[in-house]
C-alpha atoms as a PDB file:
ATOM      1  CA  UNK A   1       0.000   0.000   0.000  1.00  0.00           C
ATOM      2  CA  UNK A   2       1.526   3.583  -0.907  1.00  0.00           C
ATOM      3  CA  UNK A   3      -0.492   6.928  -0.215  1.00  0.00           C
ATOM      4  CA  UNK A   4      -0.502   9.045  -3.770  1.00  0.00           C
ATOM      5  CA  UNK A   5      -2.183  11.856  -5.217  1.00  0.00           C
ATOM      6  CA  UNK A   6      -4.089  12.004  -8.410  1.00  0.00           C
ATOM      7  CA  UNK A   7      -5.364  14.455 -11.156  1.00  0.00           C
ATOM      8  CA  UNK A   8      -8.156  15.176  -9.319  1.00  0.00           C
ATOM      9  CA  UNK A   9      -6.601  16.167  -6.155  1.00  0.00           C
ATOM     10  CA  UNK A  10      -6.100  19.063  -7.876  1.00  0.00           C
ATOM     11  CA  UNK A  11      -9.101  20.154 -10.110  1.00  0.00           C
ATOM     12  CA  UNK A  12      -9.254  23.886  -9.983  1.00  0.00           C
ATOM     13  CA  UNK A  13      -5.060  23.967 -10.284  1.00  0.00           C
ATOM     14  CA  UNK A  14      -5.284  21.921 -13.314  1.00  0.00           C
ATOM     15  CA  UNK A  15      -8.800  23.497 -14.337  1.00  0.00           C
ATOM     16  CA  UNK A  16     -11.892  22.386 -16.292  1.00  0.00           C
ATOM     17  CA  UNK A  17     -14.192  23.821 -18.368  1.00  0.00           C
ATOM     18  CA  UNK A  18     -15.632  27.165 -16.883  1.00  0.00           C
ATOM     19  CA  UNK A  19     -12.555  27.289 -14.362  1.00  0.00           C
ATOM     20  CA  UNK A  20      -8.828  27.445 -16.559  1.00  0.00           C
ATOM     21  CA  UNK A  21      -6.101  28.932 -14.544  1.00  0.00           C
ATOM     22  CA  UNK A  22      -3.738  31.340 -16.274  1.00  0.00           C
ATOM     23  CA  UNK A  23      -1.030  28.471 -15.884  1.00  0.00           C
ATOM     24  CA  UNK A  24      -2.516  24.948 -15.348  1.00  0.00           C
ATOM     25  CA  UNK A  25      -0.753  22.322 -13.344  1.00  0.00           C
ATOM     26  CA  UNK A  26       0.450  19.854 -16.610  1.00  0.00           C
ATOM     27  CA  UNK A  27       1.618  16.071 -15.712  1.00  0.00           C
ATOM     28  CA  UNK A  28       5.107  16.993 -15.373  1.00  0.00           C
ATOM     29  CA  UNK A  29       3.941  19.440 -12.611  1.00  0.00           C
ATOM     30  CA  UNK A  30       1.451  16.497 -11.073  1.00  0.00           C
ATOM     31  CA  UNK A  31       4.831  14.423 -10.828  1.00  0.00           C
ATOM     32  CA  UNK A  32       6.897  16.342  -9.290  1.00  0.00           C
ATOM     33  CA  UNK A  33       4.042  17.880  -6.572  1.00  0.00           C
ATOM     34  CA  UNK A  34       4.209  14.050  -5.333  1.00  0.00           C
ATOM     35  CA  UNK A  35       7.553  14.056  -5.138  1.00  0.00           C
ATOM     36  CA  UNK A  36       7.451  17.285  -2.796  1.00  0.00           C
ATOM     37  CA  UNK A  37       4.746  15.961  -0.854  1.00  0.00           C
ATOM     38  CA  UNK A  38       6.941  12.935  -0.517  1.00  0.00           C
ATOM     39  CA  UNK A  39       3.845  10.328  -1.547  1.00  0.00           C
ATOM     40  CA  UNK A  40       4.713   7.370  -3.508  1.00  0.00           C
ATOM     41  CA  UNK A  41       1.803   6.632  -6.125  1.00  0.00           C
ATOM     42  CA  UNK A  42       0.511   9.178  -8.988  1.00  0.00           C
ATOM     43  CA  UNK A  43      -2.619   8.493 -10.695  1.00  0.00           C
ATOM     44  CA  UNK A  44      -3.311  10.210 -13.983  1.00  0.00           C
ATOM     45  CA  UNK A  45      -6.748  10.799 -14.942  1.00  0.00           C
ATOM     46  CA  UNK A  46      -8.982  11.624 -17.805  1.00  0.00           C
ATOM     47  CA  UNK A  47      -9.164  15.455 -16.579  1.00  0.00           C
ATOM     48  CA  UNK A  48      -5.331  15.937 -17.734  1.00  0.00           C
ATOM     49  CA  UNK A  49      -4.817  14.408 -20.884  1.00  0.00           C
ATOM     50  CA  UNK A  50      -1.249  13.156 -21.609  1.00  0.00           C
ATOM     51  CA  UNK A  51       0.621  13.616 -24.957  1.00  0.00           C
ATOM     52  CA  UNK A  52       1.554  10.310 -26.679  1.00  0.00           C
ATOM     53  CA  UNK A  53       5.261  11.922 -26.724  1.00  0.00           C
ATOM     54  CA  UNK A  54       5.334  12.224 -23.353  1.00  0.00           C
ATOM     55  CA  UNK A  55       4.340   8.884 -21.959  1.00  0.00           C
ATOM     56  CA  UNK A  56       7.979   7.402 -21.792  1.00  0.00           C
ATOM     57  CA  UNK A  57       9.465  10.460 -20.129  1.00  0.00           C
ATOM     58  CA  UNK A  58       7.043  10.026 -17.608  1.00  0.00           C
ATOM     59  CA  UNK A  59       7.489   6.705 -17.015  1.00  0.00           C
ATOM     60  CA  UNK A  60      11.312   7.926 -16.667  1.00  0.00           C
ATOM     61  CA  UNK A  61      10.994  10.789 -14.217  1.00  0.00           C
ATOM     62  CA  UNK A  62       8.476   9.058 -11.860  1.00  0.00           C
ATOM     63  CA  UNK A  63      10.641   5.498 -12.072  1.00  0.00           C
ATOM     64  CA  UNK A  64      13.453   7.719 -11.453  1.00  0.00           C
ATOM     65  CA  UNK A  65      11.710   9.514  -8.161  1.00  0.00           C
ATOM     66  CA  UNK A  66      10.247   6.017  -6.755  1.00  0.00           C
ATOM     67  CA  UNK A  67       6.864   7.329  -7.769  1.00  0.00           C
ATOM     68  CA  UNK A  68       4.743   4.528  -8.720  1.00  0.00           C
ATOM     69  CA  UNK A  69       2.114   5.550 -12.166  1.00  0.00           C
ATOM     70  CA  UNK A  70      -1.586   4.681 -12.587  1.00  0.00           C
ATOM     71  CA  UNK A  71      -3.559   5.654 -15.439  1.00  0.00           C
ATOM     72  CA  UNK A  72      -7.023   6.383 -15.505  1.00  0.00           C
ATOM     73  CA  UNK A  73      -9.824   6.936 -18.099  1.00  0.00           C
ATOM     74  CA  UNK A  74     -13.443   6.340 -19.099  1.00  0.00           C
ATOM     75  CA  UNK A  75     -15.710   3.751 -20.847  1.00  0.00           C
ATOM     76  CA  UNK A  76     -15.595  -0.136 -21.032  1.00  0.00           C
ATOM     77  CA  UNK A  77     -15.591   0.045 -25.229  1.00  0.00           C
ATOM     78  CA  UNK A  78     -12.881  -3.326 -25.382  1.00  0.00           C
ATOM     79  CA  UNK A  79     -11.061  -1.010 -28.657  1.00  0.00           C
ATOM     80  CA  UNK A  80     -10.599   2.101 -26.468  1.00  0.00           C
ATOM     81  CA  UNK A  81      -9.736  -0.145 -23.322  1.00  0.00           C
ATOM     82  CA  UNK A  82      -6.954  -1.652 -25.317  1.00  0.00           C
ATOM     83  CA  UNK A  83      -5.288   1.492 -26.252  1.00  0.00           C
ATOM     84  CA  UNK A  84      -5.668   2.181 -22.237  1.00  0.00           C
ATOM     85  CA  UNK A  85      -3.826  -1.273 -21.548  1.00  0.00           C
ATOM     86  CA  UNK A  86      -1.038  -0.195 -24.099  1.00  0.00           C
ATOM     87  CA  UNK A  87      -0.483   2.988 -22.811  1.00  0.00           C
ATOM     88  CA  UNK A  88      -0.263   2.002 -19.140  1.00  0.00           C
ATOM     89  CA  UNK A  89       2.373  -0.231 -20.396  1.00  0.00           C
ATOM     90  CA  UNK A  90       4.147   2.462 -21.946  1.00  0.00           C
ATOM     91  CA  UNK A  91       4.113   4.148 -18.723  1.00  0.00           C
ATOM     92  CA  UNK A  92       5.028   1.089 -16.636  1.00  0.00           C
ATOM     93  CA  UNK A  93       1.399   1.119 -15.107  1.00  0.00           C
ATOM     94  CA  UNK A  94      -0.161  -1.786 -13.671  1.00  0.00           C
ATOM     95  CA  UNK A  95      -3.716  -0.306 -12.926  1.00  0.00           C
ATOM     96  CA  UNK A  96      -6.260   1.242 -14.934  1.00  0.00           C
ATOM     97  CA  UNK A  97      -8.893   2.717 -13.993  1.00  0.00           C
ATOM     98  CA  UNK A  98     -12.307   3.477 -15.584  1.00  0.00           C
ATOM     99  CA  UNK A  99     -15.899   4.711 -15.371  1.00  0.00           C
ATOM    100  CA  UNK A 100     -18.386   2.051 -16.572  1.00  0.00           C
ATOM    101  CA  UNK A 101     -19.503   3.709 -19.363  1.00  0.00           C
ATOM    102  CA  UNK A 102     -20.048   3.294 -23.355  1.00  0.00           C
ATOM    103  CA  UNK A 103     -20.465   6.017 -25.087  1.00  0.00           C
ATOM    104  CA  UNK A 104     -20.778   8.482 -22.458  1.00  0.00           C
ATOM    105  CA  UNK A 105     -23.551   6.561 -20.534  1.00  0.00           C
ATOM    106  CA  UNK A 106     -24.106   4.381 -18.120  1.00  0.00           C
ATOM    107  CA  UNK A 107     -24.891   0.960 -19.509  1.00  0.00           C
ATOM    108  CA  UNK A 108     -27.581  -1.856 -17.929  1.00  0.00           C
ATOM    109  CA  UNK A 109     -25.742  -3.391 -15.274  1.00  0.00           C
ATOM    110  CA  UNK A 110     -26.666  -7.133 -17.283  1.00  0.00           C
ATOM    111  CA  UNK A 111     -24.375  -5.357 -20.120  1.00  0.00           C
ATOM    112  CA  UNK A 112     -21.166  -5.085 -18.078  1.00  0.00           C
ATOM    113  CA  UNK A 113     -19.718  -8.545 -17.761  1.00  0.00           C
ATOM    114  CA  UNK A 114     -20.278  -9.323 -21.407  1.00  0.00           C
ATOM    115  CA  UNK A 115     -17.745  -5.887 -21.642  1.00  0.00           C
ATOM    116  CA  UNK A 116     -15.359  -6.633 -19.254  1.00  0.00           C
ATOM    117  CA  UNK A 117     -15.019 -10.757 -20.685  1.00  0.00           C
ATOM    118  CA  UNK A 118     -13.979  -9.341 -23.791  1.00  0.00           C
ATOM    119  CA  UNK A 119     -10.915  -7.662 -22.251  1.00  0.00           C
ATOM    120  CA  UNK A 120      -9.879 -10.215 -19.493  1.00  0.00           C
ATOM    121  CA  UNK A 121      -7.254 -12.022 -21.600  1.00  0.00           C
ATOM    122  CA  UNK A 122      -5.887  -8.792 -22.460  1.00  0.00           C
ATOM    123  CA  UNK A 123      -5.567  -7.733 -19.259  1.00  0.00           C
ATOM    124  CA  UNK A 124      -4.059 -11.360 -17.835  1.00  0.00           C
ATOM    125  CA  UNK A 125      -1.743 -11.889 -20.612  1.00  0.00           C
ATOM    126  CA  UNK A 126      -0.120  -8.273 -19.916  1.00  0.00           C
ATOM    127  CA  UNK A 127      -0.763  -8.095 -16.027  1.00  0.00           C
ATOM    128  CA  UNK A 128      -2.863  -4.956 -16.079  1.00  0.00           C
ATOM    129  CA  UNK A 129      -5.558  -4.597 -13.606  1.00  0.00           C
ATOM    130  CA  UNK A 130      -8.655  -2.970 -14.906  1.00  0.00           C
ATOM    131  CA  UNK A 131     -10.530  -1.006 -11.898  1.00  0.00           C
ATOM    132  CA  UNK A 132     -14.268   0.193 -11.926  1.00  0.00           C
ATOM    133  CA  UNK A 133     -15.016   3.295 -10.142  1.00  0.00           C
ATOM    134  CA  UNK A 134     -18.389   3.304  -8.145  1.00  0.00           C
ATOM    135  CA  UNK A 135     -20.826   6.770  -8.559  1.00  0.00           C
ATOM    136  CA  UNK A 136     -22.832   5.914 -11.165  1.00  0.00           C
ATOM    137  CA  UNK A 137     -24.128   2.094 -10.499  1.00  0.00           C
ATOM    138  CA  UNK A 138     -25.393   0.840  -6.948  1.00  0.00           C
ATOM    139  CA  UNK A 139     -22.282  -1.089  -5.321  1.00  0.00           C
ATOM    140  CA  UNK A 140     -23.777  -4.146  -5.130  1.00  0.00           C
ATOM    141  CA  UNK A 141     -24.572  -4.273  -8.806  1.00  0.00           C
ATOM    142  CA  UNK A 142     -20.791  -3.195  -9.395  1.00  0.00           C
ATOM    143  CA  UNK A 143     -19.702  -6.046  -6.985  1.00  0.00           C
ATOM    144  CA  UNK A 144     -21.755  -8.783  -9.023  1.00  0.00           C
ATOM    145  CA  UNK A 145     -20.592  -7.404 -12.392  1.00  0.00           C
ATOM    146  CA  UNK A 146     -16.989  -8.018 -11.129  1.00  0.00           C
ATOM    147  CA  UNK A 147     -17.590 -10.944  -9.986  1.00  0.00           C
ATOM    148  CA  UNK A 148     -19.221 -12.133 -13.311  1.00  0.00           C
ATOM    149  CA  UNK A 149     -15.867 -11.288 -15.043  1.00  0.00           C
ATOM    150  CA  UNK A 150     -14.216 -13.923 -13.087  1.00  0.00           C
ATOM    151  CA  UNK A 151     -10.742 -12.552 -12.993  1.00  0.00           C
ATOM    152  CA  UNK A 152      -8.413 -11.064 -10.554  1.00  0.00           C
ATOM    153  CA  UNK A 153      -7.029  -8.723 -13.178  1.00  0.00           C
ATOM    154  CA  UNK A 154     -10.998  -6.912 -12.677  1.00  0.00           C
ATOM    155  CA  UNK A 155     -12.028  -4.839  -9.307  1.00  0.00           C
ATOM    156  CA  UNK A 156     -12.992  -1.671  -8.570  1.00  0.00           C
ATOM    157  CA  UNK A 157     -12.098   1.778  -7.234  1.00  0.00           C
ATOM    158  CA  UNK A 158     -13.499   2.448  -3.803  1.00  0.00           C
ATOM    159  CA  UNK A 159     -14.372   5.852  -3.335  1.00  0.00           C
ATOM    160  CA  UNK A 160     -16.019   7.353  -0.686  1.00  0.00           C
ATOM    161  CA  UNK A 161     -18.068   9.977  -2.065  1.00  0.00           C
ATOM    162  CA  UNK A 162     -19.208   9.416  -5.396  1.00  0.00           C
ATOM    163  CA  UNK A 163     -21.759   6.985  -4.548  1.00  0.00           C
ATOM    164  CA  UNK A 164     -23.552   9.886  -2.946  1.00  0.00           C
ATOM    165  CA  UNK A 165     -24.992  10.580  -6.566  1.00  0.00           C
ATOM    166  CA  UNK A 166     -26.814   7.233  -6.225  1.00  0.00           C
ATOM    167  CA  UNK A 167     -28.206   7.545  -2.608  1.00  0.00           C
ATOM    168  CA  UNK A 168     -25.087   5.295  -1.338  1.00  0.00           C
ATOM    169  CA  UNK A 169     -23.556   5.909   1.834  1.00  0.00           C
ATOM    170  CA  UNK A 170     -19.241   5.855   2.422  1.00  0.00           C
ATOM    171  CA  UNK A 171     -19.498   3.086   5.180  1.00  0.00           C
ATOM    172  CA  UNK A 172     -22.279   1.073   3.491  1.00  0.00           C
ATOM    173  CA  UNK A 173     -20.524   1.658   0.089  1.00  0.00           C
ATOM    174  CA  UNK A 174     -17.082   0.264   1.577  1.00  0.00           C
ATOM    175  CA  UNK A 175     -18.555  -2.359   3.180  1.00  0.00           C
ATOM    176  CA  UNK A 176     -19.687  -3.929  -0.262  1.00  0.00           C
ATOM    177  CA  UNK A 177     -16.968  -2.928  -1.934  1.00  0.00           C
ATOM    178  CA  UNK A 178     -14.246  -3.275   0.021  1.00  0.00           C
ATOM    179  CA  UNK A 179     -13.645  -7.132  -1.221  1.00  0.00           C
ATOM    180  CA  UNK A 180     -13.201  -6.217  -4.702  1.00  0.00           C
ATOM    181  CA  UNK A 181     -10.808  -2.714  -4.015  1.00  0.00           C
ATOM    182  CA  UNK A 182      -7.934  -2.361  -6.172  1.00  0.00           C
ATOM    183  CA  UNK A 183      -7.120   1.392  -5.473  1.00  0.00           C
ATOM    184  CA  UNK A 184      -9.154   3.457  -2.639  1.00  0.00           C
ATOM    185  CA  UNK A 185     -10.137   6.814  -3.444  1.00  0.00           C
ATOM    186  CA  UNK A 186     -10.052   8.409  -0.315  1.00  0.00           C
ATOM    187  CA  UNK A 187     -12.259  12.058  -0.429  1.00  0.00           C
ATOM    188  CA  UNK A 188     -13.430  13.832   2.431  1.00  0.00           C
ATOM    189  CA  UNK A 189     -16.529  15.692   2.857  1.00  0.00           C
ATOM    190  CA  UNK A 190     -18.911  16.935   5.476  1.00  0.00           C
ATOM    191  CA  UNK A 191     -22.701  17.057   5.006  1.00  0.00           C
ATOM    192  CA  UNK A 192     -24.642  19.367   7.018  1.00  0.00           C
ATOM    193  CA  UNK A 193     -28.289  21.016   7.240  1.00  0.00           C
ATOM    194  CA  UNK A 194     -29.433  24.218   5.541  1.00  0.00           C
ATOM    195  CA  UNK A 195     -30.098  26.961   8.312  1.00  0.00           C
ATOM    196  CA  UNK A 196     -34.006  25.820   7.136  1.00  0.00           C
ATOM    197  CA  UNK A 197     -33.765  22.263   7.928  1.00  0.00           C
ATOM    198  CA  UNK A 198     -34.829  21.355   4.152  1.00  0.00           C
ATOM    199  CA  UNK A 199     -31.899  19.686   2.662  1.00  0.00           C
ATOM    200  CA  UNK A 200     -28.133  19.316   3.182  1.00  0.00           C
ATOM    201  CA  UNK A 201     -25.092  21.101   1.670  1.00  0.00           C
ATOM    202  CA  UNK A 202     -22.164  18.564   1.425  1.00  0.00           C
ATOM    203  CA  UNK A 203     -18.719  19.915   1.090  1.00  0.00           C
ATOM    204  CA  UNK A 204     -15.244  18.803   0.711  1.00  0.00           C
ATOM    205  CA  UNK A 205     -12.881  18.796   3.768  1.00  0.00           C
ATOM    206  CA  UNK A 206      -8.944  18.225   3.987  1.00  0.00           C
ATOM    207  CA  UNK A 207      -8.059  14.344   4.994  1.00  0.00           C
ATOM    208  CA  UNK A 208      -9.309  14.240   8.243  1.00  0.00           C
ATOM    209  CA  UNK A 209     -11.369  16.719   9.383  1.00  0.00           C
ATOM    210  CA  UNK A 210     -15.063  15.846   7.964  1.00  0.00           C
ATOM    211  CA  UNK A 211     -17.115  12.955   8.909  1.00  0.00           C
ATOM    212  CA  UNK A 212     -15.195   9.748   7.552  1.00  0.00           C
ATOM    213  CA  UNK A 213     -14.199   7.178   9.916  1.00  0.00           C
ATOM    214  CA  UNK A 214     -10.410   6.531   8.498  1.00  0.00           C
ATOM    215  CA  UNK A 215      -9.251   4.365  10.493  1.00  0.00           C
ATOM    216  CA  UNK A 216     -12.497   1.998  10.014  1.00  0.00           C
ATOM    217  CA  UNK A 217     -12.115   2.193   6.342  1.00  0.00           C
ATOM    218  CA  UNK A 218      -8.823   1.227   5.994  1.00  0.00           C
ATOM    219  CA  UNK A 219      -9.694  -1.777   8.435  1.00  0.00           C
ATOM    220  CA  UNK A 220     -12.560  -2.857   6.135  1.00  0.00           C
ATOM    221  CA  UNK A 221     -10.462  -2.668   3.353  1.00  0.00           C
ATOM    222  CA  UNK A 222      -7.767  -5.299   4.926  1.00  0.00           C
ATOM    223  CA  UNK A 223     -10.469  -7.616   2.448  1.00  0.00           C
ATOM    224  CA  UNK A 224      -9.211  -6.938  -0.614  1.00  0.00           C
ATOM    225  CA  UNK A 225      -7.225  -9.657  -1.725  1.00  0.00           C
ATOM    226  CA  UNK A 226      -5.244  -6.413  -3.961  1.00  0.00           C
ATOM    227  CA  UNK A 227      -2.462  -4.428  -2.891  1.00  0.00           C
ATOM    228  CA  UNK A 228      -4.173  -1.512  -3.390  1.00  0.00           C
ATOM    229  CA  UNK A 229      -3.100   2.182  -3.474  1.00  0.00           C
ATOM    230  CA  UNK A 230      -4.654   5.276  -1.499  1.00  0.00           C
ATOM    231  CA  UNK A 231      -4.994   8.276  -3.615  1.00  0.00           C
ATOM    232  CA  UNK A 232      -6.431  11.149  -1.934  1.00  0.00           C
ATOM    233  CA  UNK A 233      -8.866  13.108  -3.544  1.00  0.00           C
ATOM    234  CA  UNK A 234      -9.998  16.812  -2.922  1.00  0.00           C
ATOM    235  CA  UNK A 235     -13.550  18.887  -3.326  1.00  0.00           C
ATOM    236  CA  UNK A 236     -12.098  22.253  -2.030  1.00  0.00           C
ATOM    237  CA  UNK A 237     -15.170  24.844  -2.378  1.00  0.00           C
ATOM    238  CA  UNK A 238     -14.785  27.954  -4.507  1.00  0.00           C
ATOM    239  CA  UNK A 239     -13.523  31.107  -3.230  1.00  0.00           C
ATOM    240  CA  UNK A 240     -14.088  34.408  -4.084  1.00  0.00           C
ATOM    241  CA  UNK A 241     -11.214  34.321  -6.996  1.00  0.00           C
ATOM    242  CA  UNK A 242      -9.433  31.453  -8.981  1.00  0.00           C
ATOM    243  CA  UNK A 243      -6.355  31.969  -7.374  1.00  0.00           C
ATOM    244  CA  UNK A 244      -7.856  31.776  -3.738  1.00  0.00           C
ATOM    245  CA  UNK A 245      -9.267  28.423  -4.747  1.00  0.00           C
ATOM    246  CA  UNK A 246      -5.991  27.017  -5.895  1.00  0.00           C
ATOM    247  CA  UNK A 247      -4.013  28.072  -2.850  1.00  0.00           C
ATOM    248  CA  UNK A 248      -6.854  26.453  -0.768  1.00  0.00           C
ATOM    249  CA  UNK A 249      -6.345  23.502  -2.474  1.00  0.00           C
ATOM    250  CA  UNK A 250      -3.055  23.789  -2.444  1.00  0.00           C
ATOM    251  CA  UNK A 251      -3.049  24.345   1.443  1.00  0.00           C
ATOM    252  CA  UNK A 252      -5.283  21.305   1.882  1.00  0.00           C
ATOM    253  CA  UNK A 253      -3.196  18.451  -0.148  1.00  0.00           C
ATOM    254  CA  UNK A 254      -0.593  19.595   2.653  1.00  0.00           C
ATOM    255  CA  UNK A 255      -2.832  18.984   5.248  1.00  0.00           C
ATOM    256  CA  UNK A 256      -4.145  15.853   3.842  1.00  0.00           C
ATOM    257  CA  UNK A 257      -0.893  14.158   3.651  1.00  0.00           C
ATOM    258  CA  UNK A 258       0.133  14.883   6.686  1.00  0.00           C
ATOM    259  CA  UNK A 259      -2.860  13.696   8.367  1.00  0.00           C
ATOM    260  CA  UNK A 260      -2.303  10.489   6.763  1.00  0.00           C
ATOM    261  CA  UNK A 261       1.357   9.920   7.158  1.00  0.00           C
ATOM    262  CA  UNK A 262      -0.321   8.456  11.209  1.00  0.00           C
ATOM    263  CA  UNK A 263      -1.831   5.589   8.668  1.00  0.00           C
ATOM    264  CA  UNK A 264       0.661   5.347   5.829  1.00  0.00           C
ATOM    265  CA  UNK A 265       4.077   6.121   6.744  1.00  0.00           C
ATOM    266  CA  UNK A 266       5.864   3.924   3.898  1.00  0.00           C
END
């Protein structure tokens, strides 16, 4: 287990649309934040896209630094999953993770097995593990779509908000999942009450300081069978400018990582 940061540790820094810094945080500067926050494991996601070019010099620079690469994108189409496979190679990735989707939606869960058999040999014959992140499909219907794939190259990526968006708790969510966990997306948050009583607000927090049970999580996930990684993930609210935002963020992966170094001291 290694504690690592990921491309979405830093959303406003790297921006999105309706949010672009002046000067976005590229891979190269992803890479060599973990290597001044001293974590071990660097996930790149979908919301930085990498230049073929640069895929080997990455691999170099992080193999170089002890930094250990993940890759992550969308979809389960079994063509754009093997360019995936190839590229983590390229980086010297052994995970891969994805959202269950084709074609930008959420498929019937009865669909997803038929998707993920068609990529298995792939992903034994290379020794790539593929990684399903909950959010969009109940857990338990994740859970039994791994399990249909039969294969210890397929799991899933725990994390502990997302399933929020389907009406999914963090503990009841690990609890299911927790078996099958490649890679645990660890994201603090804190839900409250409106002043009016109808509804909640729910907000990011730094590692630590919102309403997760660490500790607890980290014991539940002792039942994955996977050496799994813990990339922490960050919903900083927006502040009055950009630049605020960022150094909030900024301030908080600090905090995060330190608060975890009591769980993950490497």
């Amino acid at each position: 287990m290694k504690l690592g940061i990921n491309t979405y540790t830093y959303m406003w820094s790297i921006g999105f649309e309706g949010a672009r810094p002046k000067k976005p945080m590229g891979a190269f500067d992803l890479l060599q934040k973990a290597c001044e926050l001293g974590v071990r494991a660097l996930q790149l996601g979908p919301n930085l896209p990498l230049a073929e070019e640069d895929l080997e010099k990455i691999r170099e620079l992080a193999c170089g630094a002890g930094v250990e690469l993940e890759l992550g994108t969308r979809g389960l189409e079994p063509d754009h999953l093997r360019s995936q496979v190839s590229r983590c190679e390229r980086l010297g990735a052994s995970l891969l993770r994805t959202i269950p989707e084709i074609n930008g939606q959420t498929p019937p869960v009865a669909d997803i097995p038929g998707y993920l058999l068609q990529i298995v040999p792939l992903l034994e014959g290379r020794g790539i593990r593929l990684a399903m992140e909950n959010g969009k499909i109940p857990a338990r219907d994740l859970a039994w779509a791994v399990e249909q794939a039969g294969s210890s190259c397929v799991g899933v990526v725990l994390d502990t908000a997302n399933s929020l968006a389907v009406h999914e708790g963090w503990k009841y969510v690990t609890e299911v999942l927790a078996p099958h966990t490649m890679c645990l997306h660890l994201k603090e948050l804190a839900m409250k009450r409106v002043w009016h009583m109808m509804g909640f607000v729910c907000e990011g927090r730094p590692t630590g300081q919102g309403q997760l049970d660490i500790p607890w999580i980290l014991q539940a996930c002792r039942r994955s069978p996977h050496d799994y990684n813990v990339i922490l993930e960050l919903w900083p609210p927006e502040q009055a400018t950009h630049e605020e935002t960022i150094r909030l963020e900024q301030a908080w992966a600090v905090e995060s990582v330190a608060f975890m170094r009591r769980y993950i001291r490497e």
